[in-house]
C-alpha atoms as a PDB file:
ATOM      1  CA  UNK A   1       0.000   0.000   0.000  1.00  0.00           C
ATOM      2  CA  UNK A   2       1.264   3.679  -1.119  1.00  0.00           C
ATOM      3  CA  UNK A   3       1.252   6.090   1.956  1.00  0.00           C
ATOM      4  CA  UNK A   4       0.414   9.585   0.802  1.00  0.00           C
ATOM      5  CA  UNK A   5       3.579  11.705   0.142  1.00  0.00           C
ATOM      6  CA  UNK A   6       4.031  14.192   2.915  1.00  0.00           C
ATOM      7  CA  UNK A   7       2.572  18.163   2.571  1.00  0.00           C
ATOM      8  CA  UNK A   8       4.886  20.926   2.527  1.00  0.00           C
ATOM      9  CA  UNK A   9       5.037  22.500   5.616  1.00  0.00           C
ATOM     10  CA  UNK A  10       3.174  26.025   5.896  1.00  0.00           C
ATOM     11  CA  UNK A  11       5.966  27.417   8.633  1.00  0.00           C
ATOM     12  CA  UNK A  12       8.200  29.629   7.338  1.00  0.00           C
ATOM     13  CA  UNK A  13      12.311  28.925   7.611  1.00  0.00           C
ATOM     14  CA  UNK A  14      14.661  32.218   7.290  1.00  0.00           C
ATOM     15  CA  UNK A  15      18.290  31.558   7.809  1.00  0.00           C
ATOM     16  CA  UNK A  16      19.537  33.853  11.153  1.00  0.00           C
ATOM     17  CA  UNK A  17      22.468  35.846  11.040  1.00  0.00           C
ATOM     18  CA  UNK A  18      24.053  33.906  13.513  1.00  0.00           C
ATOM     19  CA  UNK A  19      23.867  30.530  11.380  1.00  0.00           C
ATOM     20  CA  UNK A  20      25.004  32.406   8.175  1.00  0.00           C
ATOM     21  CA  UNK A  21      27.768  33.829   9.907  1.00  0.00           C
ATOM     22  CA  UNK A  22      28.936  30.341  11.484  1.00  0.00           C
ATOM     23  CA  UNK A  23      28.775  28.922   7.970  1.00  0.00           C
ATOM     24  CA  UNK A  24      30.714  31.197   6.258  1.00  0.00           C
ATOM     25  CA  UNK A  25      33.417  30.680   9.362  1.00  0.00           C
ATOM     26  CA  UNK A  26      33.267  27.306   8.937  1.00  0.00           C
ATOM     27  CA  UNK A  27      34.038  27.743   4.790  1.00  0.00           C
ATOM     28  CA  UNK A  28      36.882  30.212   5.295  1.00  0.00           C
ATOM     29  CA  UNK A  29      38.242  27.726   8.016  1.00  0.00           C
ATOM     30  CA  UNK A  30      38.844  24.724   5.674  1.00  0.00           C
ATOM     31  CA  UNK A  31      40.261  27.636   3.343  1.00  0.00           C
ATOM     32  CA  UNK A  32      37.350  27.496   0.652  1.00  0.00           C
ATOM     33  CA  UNK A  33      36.890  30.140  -1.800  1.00  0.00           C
ATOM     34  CA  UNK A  34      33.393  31.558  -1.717  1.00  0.00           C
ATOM     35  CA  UNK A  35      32.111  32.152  -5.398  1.00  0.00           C
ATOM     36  CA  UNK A  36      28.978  33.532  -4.727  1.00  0.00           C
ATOM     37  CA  UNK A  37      26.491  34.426  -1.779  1.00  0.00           C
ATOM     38  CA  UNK A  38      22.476  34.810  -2.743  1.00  0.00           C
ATOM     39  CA  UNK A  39      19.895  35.419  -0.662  1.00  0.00           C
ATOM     40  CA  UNK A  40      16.443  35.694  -1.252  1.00  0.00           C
ATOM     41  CA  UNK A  41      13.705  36.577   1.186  1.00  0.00           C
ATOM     42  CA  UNK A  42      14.800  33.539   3.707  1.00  0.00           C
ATOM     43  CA  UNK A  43      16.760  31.331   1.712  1.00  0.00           C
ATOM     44  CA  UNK A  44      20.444  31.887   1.642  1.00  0.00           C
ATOM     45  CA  UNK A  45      22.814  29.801  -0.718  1.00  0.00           C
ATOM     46  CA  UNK A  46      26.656  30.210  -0.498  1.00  0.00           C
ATOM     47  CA  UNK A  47      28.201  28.487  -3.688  1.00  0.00           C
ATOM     48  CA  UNK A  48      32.113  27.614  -3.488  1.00  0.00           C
ATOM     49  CA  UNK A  49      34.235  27.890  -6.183  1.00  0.00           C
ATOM     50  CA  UNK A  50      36.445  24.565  -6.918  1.00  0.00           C
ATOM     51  CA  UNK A  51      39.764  24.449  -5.864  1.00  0.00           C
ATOM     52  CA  UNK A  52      42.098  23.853  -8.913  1.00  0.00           C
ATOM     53  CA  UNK A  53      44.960  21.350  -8.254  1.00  0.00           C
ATOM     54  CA  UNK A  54      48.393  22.082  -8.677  1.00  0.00           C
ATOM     55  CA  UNK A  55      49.595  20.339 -12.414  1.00  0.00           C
ATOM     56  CA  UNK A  56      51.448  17.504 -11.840  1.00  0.00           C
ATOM     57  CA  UNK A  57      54.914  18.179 -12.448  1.00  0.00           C
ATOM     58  CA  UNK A  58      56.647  16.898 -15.446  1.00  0.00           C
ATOM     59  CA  UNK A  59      59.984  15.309 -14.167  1.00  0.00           C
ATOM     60  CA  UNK A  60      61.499  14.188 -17.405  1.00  0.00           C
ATOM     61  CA  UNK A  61      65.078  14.952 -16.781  1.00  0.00           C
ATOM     62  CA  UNK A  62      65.866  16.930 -19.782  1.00  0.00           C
ATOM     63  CA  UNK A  63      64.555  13.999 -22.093  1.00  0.00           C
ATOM     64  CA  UNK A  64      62.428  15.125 -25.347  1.00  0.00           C
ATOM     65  CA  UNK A  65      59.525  13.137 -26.286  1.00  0.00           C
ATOM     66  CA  UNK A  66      60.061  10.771 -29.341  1.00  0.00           C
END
């Protein structure tokens, strides 16, 4: 038997200052670039950028390719 899927909820959610502020700690902590920070009415979305890794090395001791 299929339960009914669950109603949105009615209450209202609006990120505090405190928890946005806490986040954004937490991001600059483990050294994260922040891309981009939207907010809109009580939604708040911080997008990271990607960390690029460092090219590997070419250790070819002077040797041209064939």
């Amino acid at each position: 038997m299929d339960a009914p899927a669950p109603q949105p909820s009615q209450r209202r959610v609006r990120a505090s200052e405190k928890a946005v502020t806490a986040a954004l700690r937490a991001i600059r902590n483990a050294g994260l670039p922040v891309d981009r920070l939207s907010v809109s009415g009580g939604q708040v979305e911080i997008h990271i950028s990607g960390i690029e890794p460092e090219p590997a090395s070419q250790n070819d001791d002077g040797l041209k390719d064939w």
